[in-house]
PDB file of N, CA and C in Angstrom:
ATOM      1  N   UNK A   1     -49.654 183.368-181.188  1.00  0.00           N
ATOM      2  CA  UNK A   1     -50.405 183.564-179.964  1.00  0.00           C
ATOM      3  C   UNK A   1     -49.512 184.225-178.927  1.00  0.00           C
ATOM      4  N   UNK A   2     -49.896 184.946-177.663  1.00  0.00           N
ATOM      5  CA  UNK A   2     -49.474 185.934-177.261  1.00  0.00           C
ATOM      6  C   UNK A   2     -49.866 185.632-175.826  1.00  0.00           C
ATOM      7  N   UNK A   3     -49.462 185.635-174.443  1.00  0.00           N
ATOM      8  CA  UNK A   3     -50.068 185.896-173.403  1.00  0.00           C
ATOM      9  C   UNK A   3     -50.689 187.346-173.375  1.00  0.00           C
ATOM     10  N   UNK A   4     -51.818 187.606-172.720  1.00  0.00           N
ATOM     11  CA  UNK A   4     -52.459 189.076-173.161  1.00  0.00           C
ATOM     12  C   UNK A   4     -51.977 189.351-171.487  1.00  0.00           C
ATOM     13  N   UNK A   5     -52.356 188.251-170.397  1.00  0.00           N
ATOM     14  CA  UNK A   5     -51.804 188.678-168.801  1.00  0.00           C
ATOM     15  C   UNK A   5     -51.851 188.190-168.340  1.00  0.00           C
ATOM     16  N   UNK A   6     -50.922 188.033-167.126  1.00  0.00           N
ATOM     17  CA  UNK A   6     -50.707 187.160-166.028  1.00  0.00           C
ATOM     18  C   UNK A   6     -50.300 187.289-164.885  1.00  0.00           C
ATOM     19  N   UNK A   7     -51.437 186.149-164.052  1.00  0.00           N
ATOM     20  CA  UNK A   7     -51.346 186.556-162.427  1.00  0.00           C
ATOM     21  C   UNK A   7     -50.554 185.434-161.769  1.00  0.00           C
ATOM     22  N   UNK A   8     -49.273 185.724-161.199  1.00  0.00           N
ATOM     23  CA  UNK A   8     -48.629 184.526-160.806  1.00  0.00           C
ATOM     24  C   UNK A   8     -49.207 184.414-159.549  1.00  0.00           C
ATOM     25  N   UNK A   9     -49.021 183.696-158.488  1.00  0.00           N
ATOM     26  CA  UNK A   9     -48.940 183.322-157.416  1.00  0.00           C
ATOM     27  C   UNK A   9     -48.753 182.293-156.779  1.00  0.00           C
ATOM     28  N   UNK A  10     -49.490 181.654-155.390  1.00  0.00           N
ATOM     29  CA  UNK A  10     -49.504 180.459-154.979  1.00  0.00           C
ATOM     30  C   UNK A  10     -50.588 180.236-154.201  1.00  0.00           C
ATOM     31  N   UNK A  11     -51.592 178.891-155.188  1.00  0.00           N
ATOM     32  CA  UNK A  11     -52.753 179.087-155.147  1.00  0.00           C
ATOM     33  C   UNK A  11     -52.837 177.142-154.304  1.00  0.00           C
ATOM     34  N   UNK A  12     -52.256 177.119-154.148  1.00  0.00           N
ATOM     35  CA  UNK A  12     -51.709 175.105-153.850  1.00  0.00           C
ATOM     36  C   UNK A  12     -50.989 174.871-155.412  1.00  0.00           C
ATOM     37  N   UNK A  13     -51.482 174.176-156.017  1.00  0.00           N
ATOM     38  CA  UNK A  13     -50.127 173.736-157.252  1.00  0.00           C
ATOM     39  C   UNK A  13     -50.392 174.580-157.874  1.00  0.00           C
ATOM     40  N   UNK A  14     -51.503 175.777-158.039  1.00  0.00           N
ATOM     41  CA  UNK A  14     -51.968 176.163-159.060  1.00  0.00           C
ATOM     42  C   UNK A  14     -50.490 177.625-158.669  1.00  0.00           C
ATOM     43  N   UNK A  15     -49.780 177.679-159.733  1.00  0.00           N
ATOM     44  CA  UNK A  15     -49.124 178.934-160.488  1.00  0.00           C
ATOM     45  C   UNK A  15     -49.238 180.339-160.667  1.00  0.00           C
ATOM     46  N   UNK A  16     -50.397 180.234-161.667  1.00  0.00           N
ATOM     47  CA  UNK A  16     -50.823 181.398-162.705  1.00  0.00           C
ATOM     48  C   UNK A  16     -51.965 181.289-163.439  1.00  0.00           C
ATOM     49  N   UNK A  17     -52.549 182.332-163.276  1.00  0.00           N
ATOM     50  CA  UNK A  17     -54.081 182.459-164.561  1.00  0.00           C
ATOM     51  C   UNK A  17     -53.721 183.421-165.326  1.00  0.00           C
ATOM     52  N   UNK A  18     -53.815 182.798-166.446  1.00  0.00           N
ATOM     53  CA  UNK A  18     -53.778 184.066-168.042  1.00  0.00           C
ATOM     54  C   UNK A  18     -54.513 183.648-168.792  1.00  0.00           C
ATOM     55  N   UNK A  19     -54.771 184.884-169.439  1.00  0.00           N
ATOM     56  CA  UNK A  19     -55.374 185.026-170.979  1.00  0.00           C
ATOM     57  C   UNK A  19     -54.190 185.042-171.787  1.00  0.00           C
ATOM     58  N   UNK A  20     -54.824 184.493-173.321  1.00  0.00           N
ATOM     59  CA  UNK A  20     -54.816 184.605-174.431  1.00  0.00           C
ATOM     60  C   UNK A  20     -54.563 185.079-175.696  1.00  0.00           C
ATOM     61  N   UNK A  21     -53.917 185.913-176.248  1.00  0.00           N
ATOM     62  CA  UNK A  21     -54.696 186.095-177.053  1.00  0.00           C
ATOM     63  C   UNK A  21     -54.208 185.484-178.494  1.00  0.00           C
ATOM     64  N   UNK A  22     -55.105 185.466-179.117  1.00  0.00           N
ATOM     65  CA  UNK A  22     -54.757 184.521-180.691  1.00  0.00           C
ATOM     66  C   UNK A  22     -54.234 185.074-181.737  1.00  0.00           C
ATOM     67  N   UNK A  23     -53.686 184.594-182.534  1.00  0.00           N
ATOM     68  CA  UNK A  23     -53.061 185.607-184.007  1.00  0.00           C
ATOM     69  C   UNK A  23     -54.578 186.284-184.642  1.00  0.00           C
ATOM     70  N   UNK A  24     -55.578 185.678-185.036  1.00  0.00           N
ATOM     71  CA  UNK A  24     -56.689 186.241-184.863  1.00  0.00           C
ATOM     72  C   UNK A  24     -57.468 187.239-184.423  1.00  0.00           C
ATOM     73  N   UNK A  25     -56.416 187.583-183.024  1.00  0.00           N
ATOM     74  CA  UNK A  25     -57.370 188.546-182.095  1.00  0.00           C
ATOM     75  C   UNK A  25     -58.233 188.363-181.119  1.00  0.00           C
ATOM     76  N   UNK A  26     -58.495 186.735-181.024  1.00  0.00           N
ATOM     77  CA  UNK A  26     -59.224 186.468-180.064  1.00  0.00           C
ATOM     78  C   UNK A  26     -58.802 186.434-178.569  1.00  0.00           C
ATOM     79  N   UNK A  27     -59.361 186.462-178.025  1.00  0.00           N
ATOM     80  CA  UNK A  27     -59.120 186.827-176.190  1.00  0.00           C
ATOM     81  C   UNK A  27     -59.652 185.602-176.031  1.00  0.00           C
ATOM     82  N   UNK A  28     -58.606 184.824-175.400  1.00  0.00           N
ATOM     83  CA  UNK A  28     -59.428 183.654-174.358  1.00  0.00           C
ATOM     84  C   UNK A  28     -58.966 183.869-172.783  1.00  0.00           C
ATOM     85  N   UNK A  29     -59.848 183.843-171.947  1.00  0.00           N
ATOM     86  CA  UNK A  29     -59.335 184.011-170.470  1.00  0.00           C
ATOM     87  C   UNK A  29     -59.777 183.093-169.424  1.00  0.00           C
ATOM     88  N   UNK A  30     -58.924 182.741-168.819  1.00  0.00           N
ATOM     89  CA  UNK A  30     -59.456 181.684-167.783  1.00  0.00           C
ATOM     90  C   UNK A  30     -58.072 180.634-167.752  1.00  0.00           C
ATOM     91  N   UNK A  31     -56.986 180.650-168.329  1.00  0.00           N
ATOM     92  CA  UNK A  31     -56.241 179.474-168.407  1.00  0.00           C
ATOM     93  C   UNK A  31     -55.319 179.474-166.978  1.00  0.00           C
ATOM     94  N   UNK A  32     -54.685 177.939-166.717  1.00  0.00           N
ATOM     95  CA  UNK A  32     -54.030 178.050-165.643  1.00  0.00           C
ATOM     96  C   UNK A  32     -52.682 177.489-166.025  1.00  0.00           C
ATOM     97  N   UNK A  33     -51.536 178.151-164.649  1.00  0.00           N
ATOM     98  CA  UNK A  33     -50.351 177.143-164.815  1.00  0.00           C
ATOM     99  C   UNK A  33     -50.536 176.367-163.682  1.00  0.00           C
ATOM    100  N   UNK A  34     -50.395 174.933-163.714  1.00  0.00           N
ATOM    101  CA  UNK A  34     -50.559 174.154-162.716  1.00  0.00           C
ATOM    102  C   UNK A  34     -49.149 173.707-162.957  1.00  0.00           C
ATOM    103  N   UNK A  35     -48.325 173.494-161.269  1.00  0.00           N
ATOM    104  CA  UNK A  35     -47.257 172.466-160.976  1.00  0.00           C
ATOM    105  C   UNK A  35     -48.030 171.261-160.855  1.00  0.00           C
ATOM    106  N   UNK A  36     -47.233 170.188-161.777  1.00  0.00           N
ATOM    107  CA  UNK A  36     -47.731 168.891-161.201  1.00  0.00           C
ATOM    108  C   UNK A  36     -46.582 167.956-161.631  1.00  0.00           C
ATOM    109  N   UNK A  37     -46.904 166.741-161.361  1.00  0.00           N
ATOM    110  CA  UNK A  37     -45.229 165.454-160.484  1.00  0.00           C
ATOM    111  C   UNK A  37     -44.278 165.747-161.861  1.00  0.00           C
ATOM    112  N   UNK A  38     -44.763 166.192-163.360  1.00  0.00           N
ATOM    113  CA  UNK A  38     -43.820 166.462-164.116  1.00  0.00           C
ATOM    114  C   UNK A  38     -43.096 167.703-164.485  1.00  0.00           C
ATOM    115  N   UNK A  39     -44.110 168.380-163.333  1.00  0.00           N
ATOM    116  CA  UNK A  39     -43.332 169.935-163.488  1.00  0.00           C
ATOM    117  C   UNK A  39     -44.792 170.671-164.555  1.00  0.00           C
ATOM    118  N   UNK A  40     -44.443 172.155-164.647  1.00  0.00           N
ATOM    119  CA  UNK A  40     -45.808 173.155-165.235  1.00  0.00           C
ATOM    120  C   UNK A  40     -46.604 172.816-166.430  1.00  0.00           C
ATOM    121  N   UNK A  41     -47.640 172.442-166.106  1.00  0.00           N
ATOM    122  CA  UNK A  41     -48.632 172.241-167.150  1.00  0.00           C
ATOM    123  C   UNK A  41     -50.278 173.040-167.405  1.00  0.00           C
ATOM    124  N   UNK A  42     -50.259 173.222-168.752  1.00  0.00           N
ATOM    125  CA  UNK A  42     -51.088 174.573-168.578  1.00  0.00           C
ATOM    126  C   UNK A  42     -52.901 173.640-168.695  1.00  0.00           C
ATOM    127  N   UNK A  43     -53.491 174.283-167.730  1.00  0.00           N
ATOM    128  CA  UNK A  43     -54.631 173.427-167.901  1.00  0.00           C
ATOM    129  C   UNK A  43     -55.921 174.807-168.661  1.00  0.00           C
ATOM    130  N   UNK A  44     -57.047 174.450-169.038  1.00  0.00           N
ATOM    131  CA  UNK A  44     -57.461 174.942-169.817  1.00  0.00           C
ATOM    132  C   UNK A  44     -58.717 175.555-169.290  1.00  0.00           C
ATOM    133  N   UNK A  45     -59.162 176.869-169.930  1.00  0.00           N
ATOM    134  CA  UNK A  45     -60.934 177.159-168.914  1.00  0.00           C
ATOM    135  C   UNK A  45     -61.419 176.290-168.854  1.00  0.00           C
ATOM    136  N   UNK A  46     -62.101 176.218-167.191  1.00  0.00           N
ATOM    137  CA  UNK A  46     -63.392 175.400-166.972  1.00  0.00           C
ATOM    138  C   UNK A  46     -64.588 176.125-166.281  1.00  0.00           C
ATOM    139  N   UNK A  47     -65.398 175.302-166.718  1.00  0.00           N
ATOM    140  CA  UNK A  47     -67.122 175.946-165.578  1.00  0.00           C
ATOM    141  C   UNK A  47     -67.451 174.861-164.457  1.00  0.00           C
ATOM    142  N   UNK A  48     -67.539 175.195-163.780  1.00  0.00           N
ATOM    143  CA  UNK A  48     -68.457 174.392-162.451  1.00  0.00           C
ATOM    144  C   UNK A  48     -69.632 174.216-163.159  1.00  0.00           C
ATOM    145  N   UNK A  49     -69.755 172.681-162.922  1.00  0.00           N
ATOM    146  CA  UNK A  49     -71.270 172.081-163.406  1.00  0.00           C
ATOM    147  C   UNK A  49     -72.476 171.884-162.667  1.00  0.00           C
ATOM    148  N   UNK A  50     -73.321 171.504-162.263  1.00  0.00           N
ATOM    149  CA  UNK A  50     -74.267 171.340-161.490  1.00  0.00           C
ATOM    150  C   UNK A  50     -73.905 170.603-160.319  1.00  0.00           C
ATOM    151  N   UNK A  51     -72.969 169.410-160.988  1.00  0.00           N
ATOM    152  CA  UNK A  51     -72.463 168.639-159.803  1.00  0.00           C
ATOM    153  C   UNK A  51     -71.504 168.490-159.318  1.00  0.00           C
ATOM    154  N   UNK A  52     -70.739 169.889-159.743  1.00  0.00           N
ATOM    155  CA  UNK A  52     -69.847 170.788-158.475  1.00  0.00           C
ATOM    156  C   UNK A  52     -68.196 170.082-158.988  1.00  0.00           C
ATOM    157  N   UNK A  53     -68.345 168.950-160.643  1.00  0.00           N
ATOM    158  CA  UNK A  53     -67.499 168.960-161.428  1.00  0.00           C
ATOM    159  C   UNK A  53     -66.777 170.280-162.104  1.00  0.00           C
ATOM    160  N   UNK A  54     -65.687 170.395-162.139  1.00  0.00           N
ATOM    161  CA  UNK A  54     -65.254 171.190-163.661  1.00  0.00           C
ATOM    162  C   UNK A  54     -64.940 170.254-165.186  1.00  0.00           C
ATOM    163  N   UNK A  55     -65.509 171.348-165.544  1.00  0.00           N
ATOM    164  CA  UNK A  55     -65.095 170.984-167.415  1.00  0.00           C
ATOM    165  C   UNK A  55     -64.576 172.209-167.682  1.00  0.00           C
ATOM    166  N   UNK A  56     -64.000 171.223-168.812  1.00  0.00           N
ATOM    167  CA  UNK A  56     -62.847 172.347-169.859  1.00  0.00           C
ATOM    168  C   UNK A  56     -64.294 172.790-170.831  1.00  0.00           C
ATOM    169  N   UNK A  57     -63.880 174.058-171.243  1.00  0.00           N
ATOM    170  CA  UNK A  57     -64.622 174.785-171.936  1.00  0.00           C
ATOM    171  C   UNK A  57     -64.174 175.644-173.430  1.00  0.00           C
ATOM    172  N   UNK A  58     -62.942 175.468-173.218  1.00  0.00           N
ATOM    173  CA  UNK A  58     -61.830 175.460-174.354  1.00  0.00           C
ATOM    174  C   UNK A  58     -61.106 173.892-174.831  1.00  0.00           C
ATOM    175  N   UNK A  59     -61.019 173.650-175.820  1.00  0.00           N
ATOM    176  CA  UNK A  59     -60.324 172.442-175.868  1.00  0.00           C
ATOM    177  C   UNK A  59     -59.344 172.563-177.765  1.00  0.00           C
ATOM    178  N   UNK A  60     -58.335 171.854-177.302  1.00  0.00           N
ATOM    179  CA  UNK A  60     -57.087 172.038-178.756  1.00  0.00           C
ATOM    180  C   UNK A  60     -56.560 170.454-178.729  1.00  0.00           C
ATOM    181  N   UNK A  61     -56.429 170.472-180.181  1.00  0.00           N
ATOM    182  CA  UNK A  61     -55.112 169.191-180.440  1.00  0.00           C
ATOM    183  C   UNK A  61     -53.809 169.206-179.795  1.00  0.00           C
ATOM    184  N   UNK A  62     -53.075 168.253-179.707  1.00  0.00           N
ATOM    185  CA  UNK A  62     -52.111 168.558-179.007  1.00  0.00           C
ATOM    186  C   UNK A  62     -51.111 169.043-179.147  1.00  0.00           C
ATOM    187  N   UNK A  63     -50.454 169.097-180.695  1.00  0.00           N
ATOM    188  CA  UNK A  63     -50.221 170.006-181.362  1.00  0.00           C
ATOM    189  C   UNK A  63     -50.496 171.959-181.127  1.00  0.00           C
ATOM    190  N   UNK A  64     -51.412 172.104-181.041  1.00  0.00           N
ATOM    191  CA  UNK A  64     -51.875 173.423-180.542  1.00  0.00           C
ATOM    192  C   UNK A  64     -51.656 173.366-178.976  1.00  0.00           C
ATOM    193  N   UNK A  65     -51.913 172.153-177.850  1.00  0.00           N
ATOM    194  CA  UNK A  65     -51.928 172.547-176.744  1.00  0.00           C
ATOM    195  C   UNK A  65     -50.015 172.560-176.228  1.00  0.00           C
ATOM    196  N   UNK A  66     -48.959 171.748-177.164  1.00  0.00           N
ATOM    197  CA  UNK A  66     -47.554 171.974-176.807  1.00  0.00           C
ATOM    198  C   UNK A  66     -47.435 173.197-177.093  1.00  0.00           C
ATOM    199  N   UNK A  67     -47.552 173.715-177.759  1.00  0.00           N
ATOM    200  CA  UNK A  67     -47.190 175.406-178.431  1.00  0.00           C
ATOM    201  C   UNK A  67     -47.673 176.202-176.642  1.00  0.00           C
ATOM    202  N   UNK A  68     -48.887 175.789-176.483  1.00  0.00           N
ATOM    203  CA  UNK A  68     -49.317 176.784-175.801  1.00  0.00           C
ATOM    204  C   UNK A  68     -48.910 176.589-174.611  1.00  0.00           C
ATOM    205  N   UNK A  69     -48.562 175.794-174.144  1.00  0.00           N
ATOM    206  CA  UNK A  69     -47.599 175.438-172.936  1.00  0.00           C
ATOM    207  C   UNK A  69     -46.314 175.656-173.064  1.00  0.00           C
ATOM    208  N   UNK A  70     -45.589 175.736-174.226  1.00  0.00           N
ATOM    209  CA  UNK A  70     -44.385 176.655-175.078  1.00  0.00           C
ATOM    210  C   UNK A  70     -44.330 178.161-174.506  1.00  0.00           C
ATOM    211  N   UNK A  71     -45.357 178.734-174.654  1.00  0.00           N
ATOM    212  CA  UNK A  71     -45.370 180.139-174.714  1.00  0.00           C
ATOM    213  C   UNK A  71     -46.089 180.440-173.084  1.00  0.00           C
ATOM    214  N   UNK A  72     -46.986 179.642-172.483  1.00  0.00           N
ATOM    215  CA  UNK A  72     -47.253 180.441-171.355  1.00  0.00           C
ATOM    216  C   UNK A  72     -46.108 180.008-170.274  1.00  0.00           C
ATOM    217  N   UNK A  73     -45.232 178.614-170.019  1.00  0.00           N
ATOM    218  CA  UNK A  73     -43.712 178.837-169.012  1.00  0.00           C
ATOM    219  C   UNK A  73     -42.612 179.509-169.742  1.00  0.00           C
ATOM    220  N   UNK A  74     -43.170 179.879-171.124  1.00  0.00           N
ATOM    221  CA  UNK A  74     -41.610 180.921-171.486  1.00  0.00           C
ATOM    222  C   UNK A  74     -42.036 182.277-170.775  1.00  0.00           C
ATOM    223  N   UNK A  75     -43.771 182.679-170.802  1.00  0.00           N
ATOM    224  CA  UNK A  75     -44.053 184.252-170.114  1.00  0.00           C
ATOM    225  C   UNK A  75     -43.899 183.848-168.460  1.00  0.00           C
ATOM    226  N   UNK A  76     -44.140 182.694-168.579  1.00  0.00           N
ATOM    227  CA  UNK A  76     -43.833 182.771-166.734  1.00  0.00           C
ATOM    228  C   UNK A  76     -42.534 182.902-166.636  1.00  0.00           C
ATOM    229  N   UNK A  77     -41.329 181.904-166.689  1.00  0.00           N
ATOM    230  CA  UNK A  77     -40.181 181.749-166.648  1.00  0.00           C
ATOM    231  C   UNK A  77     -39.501 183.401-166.545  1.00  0.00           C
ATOM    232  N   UNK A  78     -39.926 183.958-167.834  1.00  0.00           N
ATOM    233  CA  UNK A  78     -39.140 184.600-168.022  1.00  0.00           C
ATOM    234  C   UNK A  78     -39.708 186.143-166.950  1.00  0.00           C
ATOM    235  N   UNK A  79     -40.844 186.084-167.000  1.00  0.00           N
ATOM    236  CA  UNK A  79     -41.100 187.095-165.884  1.00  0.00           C
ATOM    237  C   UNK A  79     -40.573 186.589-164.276  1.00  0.00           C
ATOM    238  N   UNK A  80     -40.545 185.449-164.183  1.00  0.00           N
ATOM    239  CA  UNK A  80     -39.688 185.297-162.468  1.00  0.00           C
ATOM    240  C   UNK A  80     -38.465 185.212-162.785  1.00  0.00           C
ATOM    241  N   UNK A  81     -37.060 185.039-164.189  1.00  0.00           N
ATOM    242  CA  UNK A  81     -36.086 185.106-164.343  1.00  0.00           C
ATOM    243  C   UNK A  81     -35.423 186.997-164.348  1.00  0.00           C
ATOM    244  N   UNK A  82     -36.384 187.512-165.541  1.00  0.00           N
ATOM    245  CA  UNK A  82     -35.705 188.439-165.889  1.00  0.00           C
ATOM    246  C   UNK A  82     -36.360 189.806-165.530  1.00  0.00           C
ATOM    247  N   UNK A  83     -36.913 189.727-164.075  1.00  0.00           N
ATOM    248  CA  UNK A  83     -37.237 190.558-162.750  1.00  0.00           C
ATOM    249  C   UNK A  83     -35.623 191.532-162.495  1.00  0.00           C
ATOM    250  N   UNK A  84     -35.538 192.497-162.419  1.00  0.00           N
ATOM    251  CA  UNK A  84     -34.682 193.217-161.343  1.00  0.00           C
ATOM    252  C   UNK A  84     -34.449 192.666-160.361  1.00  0.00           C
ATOM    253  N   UNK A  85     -33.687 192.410-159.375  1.00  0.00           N
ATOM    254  CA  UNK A  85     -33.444 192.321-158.014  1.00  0.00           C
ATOM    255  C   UNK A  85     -34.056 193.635-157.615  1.00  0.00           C
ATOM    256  N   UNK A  86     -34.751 193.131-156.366  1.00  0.00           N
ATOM    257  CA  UNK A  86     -35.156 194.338-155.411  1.00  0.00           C
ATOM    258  C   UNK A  86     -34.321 195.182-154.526  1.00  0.00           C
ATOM    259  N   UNK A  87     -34.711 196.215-153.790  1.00  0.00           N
ATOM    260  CA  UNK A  87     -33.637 196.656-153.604  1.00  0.00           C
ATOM    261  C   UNK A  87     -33.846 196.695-152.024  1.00  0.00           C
ATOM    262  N   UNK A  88     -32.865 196.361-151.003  1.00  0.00           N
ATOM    263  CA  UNK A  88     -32.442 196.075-149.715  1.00  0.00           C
ATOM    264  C   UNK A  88     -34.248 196.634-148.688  1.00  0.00           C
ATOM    265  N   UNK A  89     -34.918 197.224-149.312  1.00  0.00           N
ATOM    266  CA  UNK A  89     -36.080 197.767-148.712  1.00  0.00           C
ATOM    267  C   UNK A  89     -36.966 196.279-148.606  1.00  0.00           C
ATOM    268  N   UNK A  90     -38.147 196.474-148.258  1.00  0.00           N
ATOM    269  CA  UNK A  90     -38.910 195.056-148.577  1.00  0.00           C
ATOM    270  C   UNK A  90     -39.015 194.342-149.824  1.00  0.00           C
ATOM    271  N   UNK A  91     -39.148 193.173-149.979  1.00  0.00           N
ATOM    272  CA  UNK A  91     -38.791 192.392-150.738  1.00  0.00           C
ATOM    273  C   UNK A  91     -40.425 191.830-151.643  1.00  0.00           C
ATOM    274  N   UNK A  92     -40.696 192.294-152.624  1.00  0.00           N
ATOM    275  CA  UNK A  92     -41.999 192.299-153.220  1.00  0.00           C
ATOM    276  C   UNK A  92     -41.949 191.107-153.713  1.00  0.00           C
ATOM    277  N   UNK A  93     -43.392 190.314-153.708  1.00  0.00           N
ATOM    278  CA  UNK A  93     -43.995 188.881-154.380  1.00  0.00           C
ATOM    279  C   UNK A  93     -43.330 188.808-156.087  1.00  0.00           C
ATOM    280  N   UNK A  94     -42.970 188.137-156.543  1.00  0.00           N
ATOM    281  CA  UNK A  94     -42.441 188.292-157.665  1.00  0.00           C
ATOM    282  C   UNK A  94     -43.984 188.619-158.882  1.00  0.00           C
ATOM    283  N   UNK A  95     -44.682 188.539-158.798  1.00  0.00           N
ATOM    284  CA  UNK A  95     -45.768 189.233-159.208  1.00  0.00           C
ATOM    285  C   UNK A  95     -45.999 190.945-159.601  1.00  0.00           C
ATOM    286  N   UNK A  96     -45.416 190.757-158.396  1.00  0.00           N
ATOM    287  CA  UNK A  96     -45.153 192.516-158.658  1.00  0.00           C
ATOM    288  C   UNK A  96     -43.997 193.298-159.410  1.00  0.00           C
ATOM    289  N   UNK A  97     -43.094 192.305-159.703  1.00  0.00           N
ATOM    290  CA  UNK A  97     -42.002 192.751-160.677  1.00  0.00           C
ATOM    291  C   UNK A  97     -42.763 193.030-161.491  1.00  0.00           C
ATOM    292  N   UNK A  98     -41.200 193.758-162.412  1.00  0.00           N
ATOM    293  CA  UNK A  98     -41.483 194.657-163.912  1.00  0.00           C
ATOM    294  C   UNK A  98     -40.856 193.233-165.088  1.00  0.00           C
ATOM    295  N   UNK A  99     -41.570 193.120-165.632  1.00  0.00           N
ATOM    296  CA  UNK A  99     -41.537 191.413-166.595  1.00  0.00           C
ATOM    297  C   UNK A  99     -40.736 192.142-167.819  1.00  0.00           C
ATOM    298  N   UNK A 100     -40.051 191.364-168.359  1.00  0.00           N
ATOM    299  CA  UNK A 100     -39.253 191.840-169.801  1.00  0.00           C
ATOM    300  C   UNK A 100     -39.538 191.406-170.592  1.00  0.00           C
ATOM    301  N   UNK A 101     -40.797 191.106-171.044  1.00  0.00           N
ATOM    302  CA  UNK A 101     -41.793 190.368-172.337  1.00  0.00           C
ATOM    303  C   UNK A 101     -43.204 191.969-171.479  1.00  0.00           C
ATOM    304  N   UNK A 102     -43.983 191.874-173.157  1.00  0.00           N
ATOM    305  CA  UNK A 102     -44.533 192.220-172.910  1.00  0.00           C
ATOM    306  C   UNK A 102     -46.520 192.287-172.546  1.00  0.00           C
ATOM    307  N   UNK A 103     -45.686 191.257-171.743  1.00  0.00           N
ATOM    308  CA  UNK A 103     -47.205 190.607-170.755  1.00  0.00           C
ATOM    309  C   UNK A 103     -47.854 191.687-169.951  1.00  0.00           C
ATOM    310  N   UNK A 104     -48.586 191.964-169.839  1.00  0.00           N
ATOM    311  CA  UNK A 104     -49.282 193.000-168.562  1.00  0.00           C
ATOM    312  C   UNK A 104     -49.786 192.361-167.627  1.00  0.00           C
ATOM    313  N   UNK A 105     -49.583 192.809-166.212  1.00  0.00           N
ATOM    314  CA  UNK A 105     -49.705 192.337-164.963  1.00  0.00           C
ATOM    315  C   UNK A 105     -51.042 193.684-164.694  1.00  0.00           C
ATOM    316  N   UNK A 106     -52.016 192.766-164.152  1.00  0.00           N
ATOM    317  CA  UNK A 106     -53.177 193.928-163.796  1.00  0.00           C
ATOM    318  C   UNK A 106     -53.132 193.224-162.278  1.00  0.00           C
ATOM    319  N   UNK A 107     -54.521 193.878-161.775  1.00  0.00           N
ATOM    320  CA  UNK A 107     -54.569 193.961-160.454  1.00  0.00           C
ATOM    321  C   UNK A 107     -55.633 192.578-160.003  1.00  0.00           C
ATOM    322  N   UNK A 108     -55.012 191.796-159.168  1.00  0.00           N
ATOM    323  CA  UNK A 108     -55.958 190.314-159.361  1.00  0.00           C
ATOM    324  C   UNK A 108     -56.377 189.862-158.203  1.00  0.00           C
ATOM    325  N   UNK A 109     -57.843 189.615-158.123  1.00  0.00           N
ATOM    326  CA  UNK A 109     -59.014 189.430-156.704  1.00  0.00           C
ATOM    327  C   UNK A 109     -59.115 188.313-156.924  1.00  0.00           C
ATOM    328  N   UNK A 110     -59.938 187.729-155.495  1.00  0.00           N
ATOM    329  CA  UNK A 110     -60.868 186.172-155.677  1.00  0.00           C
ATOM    330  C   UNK A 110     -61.585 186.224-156.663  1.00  0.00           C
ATOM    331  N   UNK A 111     -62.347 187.072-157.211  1.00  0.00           N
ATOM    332  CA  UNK A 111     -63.298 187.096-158.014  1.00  0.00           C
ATOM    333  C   UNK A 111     -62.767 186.161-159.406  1.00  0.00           C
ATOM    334  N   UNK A 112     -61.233 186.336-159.771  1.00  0.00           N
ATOM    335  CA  UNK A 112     -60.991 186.059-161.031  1.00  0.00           C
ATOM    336  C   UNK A 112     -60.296 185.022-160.821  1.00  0.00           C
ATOM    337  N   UNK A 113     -60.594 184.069-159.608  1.00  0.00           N
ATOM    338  CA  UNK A 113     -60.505 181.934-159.790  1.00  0.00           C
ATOM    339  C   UNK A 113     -61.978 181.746-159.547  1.00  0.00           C
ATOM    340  N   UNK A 114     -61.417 180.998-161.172  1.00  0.00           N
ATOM    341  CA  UNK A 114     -62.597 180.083-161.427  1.00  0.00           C
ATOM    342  C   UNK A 114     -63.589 179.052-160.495  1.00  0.00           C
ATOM    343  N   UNK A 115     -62.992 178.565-159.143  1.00  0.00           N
ATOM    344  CA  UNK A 115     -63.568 177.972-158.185  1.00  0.00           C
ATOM    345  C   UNK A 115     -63.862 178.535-157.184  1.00  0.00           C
TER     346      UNK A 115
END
């Protein structure tokens, strides 16, 4: 499995939203990195329900969900580690760095959180 992309930022604990993608080929999109009291944990798509709950809409063993928390703070990590330093001009969101994995950073609106 592969991060297909990722939007870092600072959303309150929330991290990062990425997709997916599977040895398969499948695209899943919607996942998050959440900080929480043990440090980054990746939480999984959800839909707003009628009663203004979220549910997960993806769900894995846990087995499958360590791996995948394996691989999405190694694409984070390593895209806020192994960034360039900027150069003495303004100082860009680390988002906007050039990542040394090859994750793609696209261009990211309100439209694409889930709440």
């Amino acid at each position: 499995m592969d991060i297909e992309r990722m939007n870092k930022g600072q959303w309150g604990k929330l991290r990062a939203f990425f997709d997916l993608k599977t040895n398969d080929g499948f695209v899943i999109k919607g996942f998050k990195l959440v900080e929480g009291i043990s440090g980054l944990f990746v939480g999984m798509p959800s839909t707003q329900g009628k009663d203004g709950e979220y549910y997960d809409t993806v769900f894995a063993d846990k087995e499958l969900r360590d791996e995948l928390q394996q691989v999405a703070i190694r694409a984070y990590g390593q895209e806020s580690v192994g960034s360039p330093s900027p150069s003495n001009s303004e100082m860009p969101p680390p988002q906007e760095s050039q990542p040394s994995e090859p994750t793609k950073n696209t261009e990211f609106s309100d439209d694409d959180i889930p709440f």
